[in-house]
Protein backbone atom coordinates (compact mmCIF):
# COMPACT_ATOMS: atom_id res chain seq x y z
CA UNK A 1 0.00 0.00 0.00
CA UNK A 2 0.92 3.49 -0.44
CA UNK A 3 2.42 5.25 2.27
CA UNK A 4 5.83 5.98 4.19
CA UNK A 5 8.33 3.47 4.87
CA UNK A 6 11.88 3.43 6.23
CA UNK A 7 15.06 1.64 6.42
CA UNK A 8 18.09 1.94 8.26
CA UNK A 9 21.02 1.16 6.10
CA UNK A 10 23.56 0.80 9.16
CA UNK A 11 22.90 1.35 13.53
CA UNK A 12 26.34 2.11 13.95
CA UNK A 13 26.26 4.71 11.20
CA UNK A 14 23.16 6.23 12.16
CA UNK A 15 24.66 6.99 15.72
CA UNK A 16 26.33 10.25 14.34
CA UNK A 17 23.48 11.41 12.37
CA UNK A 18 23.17 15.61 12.60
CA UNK A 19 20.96 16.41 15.31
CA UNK A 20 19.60 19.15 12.54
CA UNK A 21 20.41 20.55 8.93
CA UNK A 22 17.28 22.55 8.91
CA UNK A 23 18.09 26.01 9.65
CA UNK A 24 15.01 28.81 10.83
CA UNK A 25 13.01 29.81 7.98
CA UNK A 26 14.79 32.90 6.50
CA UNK A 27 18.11 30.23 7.15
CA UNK A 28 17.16 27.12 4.85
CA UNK A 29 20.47 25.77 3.07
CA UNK A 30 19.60 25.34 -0.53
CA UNK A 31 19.55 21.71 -1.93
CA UNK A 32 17.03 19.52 0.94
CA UNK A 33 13.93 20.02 -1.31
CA UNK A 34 15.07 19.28 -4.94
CA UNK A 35 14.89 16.78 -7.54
CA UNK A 36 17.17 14.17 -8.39
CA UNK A 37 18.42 13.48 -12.01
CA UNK A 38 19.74 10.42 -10.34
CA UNK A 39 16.12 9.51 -9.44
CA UNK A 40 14.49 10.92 -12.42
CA UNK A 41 16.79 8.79 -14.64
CA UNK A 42 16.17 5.45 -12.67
CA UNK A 43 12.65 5.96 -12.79
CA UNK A 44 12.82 7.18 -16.47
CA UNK A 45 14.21 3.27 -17.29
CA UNK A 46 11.83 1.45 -14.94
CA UNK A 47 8.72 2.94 -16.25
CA UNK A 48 9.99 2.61 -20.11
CA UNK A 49 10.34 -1.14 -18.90
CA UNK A 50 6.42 -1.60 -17.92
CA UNK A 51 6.08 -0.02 -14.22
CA UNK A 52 2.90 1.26 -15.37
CA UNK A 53 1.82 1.48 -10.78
CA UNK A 54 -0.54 4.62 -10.38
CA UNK A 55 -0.23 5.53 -13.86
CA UNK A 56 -3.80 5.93 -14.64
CA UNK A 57 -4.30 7.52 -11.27
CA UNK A 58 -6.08 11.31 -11.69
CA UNK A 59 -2.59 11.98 -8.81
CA UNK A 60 -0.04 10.63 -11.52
CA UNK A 61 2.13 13.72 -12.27
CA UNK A 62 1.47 14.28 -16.75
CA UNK A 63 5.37 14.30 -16.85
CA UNK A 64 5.65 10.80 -16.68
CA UNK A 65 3.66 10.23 -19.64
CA UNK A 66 5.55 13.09 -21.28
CA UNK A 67 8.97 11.42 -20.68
CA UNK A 68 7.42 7.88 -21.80
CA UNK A 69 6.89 9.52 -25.28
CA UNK A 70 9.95 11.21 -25.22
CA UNK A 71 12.32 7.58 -24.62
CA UNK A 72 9.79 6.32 -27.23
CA UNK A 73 10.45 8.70 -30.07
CA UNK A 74 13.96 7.95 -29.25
CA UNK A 75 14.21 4.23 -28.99
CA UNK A 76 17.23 3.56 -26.78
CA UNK A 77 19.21 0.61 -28.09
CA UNK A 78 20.00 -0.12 -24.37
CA UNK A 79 16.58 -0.31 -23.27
CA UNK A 80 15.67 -3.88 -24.69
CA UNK A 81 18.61 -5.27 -22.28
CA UNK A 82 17.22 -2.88 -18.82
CA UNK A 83 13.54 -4.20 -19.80
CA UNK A 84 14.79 -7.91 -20.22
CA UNK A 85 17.13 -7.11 -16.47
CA UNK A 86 14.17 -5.81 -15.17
CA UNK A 87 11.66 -8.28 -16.31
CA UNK A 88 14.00 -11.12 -14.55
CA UNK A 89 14.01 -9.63 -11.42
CA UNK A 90 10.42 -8.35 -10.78
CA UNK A 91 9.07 -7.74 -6.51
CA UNK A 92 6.52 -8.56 -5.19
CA UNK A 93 4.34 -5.83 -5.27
CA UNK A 94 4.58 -2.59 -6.62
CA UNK A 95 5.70 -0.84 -4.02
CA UNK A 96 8.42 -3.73 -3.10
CA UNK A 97 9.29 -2.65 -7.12
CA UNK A 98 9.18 1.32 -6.02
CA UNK A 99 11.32 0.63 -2.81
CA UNK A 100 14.00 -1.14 -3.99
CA UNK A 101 14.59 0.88 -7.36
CA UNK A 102 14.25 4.47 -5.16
CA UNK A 103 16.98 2.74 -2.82
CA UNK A 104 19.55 2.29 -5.41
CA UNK A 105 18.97 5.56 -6.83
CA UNK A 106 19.92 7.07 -4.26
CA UNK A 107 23.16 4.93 -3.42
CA UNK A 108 24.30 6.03 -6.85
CA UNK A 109 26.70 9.30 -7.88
CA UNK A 110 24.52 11.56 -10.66
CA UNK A 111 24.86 11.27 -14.04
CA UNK A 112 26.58 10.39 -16.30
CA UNK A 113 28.39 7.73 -14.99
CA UNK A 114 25.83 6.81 -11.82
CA UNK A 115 28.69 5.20 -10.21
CA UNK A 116 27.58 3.82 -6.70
CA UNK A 117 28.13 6.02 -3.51
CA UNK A 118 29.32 3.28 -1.03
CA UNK A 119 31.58 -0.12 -1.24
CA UNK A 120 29.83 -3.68 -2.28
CA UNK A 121 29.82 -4.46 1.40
CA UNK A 122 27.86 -1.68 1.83
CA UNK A 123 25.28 -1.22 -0.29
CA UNK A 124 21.60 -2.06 1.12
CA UNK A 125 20.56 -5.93 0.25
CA UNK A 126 17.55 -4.58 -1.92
CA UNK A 127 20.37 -3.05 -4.80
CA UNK A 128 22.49 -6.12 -4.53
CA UNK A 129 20.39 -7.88 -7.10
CA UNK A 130 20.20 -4.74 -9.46
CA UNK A 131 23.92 -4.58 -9.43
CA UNK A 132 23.98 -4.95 -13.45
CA UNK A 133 21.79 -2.71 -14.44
CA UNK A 134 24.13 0.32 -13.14
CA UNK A 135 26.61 -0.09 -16.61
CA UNK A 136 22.79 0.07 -18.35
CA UNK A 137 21.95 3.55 -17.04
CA UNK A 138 24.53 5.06 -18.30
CA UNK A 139 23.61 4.37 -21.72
CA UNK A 140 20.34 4.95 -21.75
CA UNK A 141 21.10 8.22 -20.32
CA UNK A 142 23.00 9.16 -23.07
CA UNK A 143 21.20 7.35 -25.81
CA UNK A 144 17.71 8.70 -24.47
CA UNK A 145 18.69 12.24 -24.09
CA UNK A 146 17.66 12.40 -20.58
CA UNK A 147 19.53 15.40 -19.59
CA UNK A 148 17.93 17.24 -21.90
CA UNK A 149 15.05 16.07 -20.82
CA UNK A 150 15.79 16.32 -17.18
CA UNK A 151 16.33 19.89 -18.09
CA UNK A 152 12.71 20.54 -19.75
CA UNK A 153 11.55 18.78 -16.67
CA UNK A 154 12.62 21.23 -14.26
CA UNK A 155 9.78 24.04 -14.67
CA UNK A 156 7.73 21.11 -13.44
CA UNK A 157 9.75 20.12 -10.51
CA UNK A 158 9.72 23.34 -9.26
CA UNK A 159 6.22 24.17 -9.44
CA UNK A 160 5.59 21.07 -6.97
CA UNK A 161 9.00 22.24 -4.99
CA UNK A 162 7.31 25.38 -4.53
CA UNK A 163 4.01 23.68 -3.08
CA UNK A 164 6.09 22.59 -0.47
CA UNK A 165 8.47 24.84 0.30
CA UNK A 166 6.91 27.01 3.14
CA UNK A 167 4.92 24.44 4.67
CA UNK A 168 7.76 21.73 4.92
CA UNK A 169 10.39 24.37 6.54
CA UNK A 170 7.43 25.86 8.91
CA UNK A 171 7.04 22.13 10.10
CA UNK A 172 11.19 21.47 10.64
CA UNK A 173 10.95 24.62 12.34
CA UNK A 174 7.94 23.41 14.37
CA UNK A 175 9.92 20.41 14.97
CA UNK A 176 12.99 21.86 15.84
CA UNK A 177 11.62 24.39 18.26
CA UNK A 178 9.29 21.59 20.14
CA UNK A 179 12.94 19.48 20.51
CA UNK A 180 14.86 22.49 20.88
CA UNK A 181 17.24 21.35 18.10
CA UNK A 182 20.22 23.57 17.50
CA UNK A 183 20.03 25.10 13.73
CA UNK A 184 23.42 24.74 13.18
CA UNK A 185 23.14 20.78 12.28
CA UNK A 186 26.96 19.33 11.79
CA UNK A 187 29.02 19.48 9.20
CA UNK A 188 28.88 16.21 6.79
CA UNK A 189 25.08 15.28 7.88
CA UNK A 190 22.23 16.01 5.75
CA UNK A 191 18.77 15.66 5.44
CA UNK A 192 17.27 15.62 1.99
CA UNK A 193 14.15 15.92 0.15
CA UNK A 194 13.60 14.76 -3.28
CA UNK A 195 10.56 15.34 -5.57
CA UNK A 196 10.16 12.67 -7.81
CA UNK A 197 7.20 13.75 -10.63
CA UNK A 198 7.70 10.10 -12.61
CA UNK A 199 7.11 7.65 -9.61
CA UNK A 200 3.43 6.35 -8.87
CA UNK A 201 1.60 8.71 -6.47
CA UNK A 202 0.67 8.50 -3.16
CA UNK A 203 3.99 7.15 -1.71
CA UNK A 204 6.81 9.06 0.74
CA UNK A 205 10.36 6.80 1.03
CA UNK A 206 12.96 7.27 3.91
CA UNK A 207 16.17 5.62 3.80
CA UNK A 208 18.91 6.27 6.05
CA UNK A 209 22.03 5.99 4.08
CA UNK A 210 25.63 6.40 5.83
CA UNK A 211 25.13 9.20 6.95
CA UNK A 212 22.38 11.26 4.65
CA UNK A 213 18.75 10.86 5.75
CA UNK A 214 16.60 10.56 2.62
CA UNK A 215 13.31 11.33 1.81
CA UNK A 216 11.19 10.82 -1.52
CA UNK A 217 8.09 12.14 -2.01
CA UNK A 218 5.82 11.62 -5.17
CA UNK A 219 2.66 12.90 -6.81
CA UNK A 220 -0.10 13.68 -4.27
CA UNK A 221 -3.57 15.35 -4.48
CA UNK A 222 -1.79 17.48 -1.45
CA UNK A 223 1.63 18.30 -0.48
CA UNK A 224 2.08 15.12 2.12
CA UNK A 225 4.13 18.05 4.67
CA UNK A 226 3.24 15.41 7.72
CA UNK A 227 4.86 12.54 6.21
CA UNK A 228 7.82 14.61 6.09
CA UNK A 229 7.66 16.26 9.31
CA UNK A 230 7.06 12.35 10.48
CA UNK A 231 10.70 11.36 8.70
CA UNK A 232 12.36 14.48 10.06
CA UNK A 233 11.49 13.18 13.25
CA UNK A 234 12.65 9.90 12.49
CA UNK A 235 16.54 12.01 11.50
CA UNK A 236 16.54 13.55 14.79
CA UNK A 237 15.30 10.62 16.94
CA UNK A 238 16.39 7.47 15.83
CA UNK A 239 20.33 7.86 16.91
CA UNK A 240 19.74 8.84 20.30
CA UNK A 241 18.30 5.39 21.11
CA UNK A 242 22.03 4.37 20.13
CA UNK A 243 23.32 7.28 22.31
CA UNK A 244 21.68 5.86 25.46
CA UNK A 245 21.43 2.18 24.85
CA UNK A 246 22.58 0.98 28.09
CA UNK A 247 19.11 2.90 29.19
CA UNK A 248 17.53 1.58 26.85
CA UNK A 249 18.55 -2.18 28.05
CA UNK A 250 16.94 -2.04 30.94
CA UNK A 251 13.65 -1.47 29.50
CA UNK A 252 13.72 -4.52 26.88
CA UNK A 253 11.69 -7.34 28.93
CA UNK A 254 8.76 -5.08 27.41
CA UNK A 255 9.64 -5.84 23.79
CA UNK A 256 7.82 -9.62 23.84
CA UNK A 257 5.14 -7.64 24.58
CA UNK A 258 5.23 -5.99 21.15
CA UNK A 259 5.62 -9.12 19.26
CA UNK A 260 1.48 -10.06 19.30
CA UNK A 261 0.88 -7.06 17.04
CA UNK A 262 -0.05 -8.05 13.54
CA UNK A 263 0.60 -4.66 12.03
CA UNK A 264 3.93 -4.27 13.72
CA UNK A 265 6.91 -4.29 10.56
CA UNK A 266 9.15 -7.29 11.89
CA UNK A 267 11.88 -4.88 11.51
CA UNK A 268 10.25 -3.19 14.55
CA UNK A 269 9.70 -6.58 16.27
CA UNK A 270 13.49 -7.57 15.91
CA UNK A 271 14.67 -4.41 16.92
CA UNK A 272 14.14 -3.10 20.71
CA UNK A 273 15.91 0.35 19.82
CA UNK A 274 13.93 1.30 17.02
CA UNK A 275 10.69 0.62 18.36
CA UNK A 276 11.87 2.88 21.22
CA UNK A 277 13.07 5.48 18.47
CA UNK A 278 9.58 5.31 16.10
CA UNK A 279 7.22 5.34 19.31
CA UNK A 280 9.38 8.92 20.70
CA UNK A 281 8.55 9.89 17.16
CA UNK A 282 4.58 9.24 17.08
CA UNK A 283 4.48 10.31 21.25
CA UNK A 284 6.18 13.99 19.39
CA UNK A 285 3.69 13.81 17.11
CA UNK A 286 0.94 13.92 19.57
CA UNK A 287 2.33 16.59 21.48
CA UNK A 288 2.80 18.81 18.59
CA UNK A 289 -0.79 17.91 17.00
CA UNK A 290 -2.67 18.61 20.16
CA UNK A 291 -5.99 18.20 19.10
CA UNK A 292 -5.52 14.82 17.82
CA UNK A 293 -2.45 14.10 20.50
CA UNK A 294 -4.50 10.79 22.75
CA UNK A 295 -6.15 9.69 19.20
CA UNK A 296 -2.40 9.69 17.87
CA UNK A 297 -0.96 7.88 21.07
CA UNK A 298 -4.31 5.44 21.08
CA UNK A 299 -3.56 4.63 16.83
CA UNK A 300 0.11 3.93 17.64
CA UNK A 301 -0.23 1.30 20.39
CA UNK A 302 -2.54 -0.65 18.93
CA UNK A 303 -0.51 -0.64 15.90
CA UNK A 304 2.44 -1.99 18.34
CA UNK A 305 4.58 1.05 18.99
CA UNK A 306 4.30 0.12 22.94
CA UNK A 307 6.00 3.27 24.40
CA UNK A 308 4.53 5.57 22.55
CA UNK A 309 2.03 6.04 25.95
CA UNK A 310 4.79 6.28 28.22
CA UNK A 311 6.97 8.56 26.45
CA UNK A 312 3.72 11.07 26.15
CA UNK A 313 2.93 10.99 29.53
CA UNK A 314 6.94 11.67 29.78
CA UNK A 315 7.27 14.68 27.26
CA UNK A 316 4.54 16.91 29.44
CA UNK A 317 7.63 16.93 32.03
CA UNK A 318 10.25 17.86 29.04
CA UNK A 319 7.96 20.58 28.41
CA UNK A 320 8.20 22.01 32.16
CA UNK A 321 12.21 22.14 32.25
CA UNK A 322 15.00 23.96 29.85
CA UNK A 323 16.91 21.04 28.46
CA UNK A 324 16.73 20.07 24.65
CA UNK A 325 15.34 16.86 24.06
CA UNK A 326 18.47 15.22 22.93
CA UNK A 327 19.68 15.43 26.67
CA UNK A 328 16.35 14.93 28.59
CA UNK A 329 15.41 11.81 26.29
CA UNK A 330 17.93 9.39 28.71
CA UNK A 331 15.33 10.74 31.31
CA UNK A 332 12.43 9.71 29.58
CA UNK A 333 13.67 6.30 29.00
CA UNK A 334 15.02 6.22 32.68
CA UNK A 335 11.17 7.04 33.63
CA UNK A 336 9.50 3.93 32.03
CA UNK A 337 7.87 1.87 34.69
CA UNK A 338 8.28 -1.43 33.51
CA UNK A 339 5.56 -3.08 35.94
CA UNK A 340 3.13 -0.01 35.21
CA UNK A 341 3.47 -0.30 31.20
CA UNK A 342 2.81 -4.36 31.67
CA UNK A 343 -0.15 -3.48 33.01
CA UNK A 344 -1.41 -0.73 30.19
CA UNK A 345 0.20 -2.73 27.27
CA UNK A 346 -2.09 -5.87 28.20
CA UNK A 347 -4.97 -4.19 27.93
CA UNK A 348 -4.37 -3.07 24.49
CA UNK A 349 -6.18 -4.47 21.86
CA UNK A 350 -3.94 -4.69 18.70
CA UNK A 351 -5.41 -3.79 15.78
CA UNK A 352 -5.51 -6.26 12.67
CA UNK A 353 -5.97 -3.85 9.89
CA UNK A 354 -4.46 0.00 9.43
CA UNK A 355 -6.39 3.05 9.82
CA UNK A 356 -5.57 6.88 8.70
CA UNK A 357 -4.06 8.58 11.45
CA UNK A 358 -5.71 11.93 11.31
CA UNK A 359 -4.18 14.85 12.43
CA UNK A 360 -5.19 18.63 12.80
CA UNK A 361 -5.88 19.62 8.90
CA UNK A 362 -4.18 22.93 8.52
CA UNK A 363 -6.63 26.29 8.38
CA UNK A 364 -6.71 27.00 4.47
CA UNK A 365 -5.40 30.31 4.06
CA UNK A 366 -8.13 33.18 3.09
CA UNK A 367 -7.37 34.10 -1.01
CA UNK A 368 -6.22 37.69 -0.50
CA UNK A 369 -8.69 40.42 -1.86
CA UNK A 370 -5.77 41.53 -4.33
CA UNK A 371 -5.63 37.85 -5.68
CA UNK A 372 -10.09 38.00 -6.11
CA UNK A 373 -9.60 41.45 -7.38
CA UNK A 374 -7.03 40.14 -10.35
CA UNK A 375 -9.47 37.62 -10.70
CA UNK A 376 -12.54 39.90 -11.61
CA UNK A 377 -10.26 42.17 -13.54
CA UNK A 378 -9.29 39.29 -15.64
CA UNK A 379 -12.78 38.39 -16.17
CA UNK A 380 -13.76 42.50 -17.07
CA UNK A 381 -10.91 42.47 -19.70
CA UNK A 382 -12.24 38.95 -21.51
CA UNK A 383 -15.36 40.83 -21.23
CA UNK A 384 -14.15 43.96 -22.96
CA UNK A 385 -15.02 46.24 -20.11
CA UNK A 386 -11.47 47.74 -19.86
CA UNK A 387 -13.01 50.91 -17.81
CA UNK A 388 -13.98 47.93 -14.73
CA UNK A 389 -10.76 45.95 -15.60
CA UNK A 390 -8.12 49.05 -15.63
CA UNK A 391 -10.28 50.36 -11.99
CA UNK A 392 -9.29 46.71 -10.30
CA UNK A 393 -5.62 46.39 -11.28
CA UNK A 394 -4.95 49.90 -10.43
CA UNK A 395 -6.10 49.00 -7.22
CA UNK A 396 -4.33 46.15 -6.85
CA UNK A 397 -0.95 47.88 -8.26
CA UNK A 398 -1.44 50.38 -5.30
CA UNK A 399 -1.97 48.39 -2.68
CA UNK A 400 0.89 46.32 -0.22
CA UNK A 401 0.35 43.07 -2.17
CA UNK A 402 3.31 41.16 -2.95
CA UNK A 403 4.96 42.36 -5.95
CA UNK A 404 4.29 39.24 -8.49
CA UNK A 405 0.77 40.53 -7.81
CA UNK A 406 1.33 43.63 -8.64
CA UNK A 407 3.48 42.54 -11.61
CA UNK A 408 -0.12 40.60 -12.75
CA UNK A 409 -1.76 44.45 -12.05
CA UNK A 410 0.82 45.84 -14.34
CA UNK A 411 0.51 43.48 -17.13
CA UNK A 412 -3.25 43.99 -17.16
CA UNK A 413 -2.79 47.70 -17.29
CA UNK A 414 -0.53 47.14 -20.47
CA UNK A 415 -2.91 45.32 -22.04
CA UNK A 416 -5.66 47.94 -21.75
CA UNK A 417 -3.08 50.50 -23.05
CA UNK A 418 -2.51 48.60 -25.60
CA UNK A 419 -5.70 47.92 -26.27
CA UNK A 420 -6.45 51.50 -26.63
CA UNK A 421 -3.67 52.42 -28.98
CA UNK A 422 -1.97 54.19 -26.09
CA UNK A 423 1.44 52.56 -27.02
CA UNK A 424 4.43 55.12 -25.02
CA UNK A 425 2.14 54.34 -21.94
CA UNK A 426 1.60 50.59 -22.67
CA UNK A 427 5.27 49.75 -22.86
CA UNK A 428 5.95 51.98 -19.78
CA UNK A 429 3.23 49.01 -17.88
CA UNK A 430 4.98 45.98 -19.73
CA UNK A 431 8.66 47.58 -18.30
CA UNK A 432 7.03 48.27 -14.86
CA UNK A 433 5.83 44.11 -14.90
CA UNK A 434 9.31 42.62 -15.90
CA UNK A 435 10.69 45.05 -12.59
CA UNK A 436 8.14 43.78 -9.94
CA UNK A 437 9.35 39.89 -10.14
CA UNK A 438 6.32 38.61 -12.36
CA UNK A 439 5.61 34.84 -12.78
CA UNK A 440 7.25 33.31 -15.68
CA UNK A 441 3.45 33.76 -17.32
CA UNK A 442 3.36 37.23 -17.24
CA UNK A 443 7.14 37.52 -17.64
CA UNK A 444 6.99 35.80 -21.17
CA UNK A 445 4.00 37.57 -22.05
CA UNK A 446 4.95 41.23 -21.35
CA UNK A 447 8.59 40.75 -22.94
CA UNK A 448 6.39 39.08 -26.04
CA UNK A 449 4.04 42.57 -25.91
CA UNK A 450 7.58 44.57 -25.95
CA UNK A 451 8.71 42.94 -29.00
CA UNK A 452 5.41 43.41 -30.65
CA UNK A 453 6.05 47.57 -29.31
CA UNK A 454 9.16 47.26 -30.90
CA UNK A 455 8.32 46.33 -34.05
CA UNK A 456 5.90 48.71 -34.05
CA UNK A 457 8.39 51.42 -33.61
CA UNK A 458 10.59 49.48 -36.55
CA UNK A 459 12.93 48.63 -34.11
CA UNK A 460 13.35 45.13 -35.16
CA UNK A 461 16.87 44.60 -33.07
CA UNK A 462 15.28 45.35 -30.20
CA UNK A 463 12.40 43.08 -30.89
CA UNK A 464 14.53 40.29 -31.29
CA UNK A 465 15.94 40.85 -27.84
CA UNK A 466 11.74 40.62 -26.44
CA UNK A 467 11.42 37.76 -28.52
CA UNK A 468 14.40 35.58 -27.41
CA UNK A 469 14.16 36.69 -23.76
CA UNK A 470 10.55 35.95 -23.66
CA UNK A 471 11.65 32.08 -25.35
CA UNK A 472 14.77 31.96 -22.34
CA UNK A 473 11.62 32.04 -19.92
CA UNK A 474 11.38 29.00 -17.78
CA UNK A 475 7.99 27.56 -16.89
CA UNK A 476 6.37 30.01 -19.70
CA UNK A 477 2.82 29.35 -21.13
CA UNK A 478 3.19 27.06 -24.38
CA UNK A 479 1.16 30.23 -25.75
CA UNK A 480 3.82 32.72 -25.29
CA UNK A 481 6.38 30.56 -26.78
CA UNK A 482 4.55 29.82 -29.72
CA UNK A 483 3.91 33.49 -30.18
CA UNK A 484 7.09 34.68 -29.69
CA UNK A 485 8.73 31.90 -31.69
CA UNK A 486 6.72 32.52 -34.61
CA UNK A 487 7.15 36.31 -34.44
CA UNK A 488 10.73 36.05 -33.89
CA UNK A 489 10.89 34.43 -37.21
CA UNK A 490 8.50 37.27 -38.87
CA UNK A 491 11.24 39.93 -37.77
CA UNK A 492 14.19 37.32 -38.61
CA UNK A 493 12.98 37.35 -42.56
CA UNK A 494 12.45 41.36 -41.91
CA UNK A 495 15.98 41.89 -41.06
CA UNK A 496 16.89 39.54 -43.94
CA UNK A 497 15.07 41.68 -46.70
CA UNK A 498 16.40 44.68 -44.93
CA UNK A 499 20.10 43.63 -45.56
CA UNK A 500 19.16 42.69 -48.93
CA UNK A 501 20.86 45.27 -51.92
């Protein structure tokens, strides 16, 4: 089933995981929410080889389609021999198939020569049987074009970046504040994000690898920011139950107790310290989710997580005193009553199938009036009533809104000049838009309106400048390209006839 999943590459490696890489908001280090042409290039080959999982899902990001028509036009001589590898090594289940070709992505350098990241010895079981098709990626990278591709992709990475950005870093702030986790992080330890647009939707991936903390989000109806916030938890937690084994020891006659739960991962079951580690994580997760905090702690015990109760009932002290959590957690496991959590673990009824943990949904921010007031002006302007239109973005090009909003205000207003032959006064509006940080929409359009100014005024030079800045526009309307593609071509035969004796 969809959903998150993690594994722990090595215990011993995961002991000097960072504490925190996430910096306060205005202090995010670039690279943790990107995209991977590692990934991209691994999924590229697996879908071209039949993974058709979630394709037909409404979730399922159009880019995957797009690149499946792109390695098709190309026809890859090397993808015959990574369908036929693939085909003999099939999982089993899809998301078996997702896990273990996400893990080997990202064990692997980037292109072009995806050389792996760690020694044989070292590599996660799940890649050792995909060892041979490592030689394979690198030429159908190269045969396929995929870094050209990769490259036409990236207007569409973003977008979904963007969807996340402010939420994920509010909730690693929220985290970090709760645990009172220095900023600072150490040098050599990361935690990363990916985006991955051609995966199946619905799914979010952690791995713990050396010492980077992964995670891999795909397609989603909504940014899956708790998932993440869930893994980030996992980063910070998860080594300190190394840190304070020998604590930790003395609690372990409880883990038989844990061992009757059917929907308990056996990784859990074999492994006293990280059932410790992933019920501080869901006992956090009640604390910072409040309104759902007992359902939270109720969910997780039934599901196994046995301490999740105790450590709870334990963080309502951490929050009374000044030390971070990395140095009050050897409290919290020194606190655990064995003969008390007997008693409240028997009486749990473990439950035999899953249920959606629900947490506090966000409050959906209120559309600013600028944003309805572009939208009415929009709808004046298809309308023809440029009087109603040119009243709305002038009030919305006065106001405090952001400035891409008021870049959308300007752009309207240089339509309606333009409309009315006013042309000194419509470029003036186009100028004012490329100044006030427009989307690439009204970026490409306005510098596509300059060159159509310009050659107007018969100044065809600088209307091949409009025209070829508006086409350098990333994320642009297929629309504006077109136009400005097609016009740049008009002006191109101009300037030829012009040079002609």
């Amino acid at each position: 089933m969809p959903g998150t999943a993690i594994l722990r590459m090595n215990p011993l490696l995961a002991a000097a995981l960072s504490l925190s890489l996430f910096a306060a908001r205005a202090q995010e280090p670039p690279g943790q929410l990107d995209a991977s042409p590692t990934l991209f290039t691994v999924m590229a080959a697996l879908n071209a080889s039949g993974f058709d999982e979630g394709l037909r899902s409404p979730n399922s990001h159009p880019l995957r389609r797009q690149i499946l028509e792109w390695i098709a036009q190309r026809n890859p001589p090397s993808l015959q021999k990574i369908r036929d590898y693939i085909a003999d090594r099939r999982a089993d289940s899809p998301a078996a198939e997702l896990s273990r070709y996400v893990t080997l992505a990202l064990c692997l350098d980037g292109p072009p020569n995806f050389k792996p990241r760690f020694q044989a010895q070292m590599m996660p079981p799940e890649t050792v049987a995909l060892e041979g098709l490592i030689p394979l990626l690198a030429q159908f990278y190269q045969e396929a074009e995929l870094e050209e591709a990769f490259r036409r992709a990236q207007p569409f990475y973003e977008q979904v970046i963007a969807q996340y950005h402010r939420p994920v870093t509010e909730a690693i702030f929220e985290a970090n504040v709760y645990l009172r986790n220095p900023t600072s992080g150490l040098r050599g330890r990361r935690f990363q994000i990916f985006v991955e647009l051609l995966a199946p939707p619905n799914y979010v991936i952690s791995r713990l690898l050396g010492d980077d903390f992964f995670v891999v989000v795909t397609p989603s109806a909504r940014p899956r920011v708790r998932d993440i916030r869930h893994s980030y938890l996992d980063h910070l937690i998860d080594p300190l139950v190394i840190r304070y084994g020998p604590a930790l020891d003395a609690k372990k006659p409880l883990a038989d107790l844990a061992l009757a739960a059917p929907l308990l991962p056996e990784e859990y079951k074999n492994d006293f310290s990280r059932l410790a580690a992933k019920s501080a994580v869901y006992a956090v997760e009640a604390r910072l989710d409040r309104a759902q905090g007992q359902a939270i702690v109720d969910q997780a015990m039934r599901e196994g997580y046995i301490l999740t109760a105790a450590f709870h009932e334990a963080l309502q002290a951490y929050e009374k005193q000044e030390e971070s959590f990395n140095l009050y957690f050897r409290r919290m496991i020194e606190s655990i009553d064995l003969a008390r959590e007997d008693k409240r673990i028997e009486k749990i009824e473990f439950a035999s199938a899953p249920a959606a943990r629900k947490a506090a949904s966000p409050p959906q921010p209120a559309v600013p009036q600028e944003e309805k007031d572009l939208e009415q002006a929009e709808k004046f302007y298809e309308a023809r009533d440029l009087d109603a239109a040119g009243e709305l973005f002038r009030r919305v090009y006065g106001s405090d809104a952001a400035p891409p909003l008021k870049a959308r205000a300007a752009y309207g207003l240089g339509r309606i000049a333009a409309q009315r032959k006013q042309l000194d006064l419509s470029q003036q509006w186009f100028e004012r838009t490329l100044e006030l940080d427009p989307e690439p929409f009204e970026r490409a359009w306005a510098l596509v309106y300059l060159g159509r100014l310009a050659r107007a005024a018969r100044d065809l030079e600088a209307a091949v400048r409009h025209y070829q800045a508006a086409l350098a526009v990333e994320g642009s309307s297929e629309a504006a390209r077109n136009a400005a593609r097609s016009e740049l071509a008009q002006v191109a035969e101009q300037l030829k006839q012009r040079q002609e004796p």
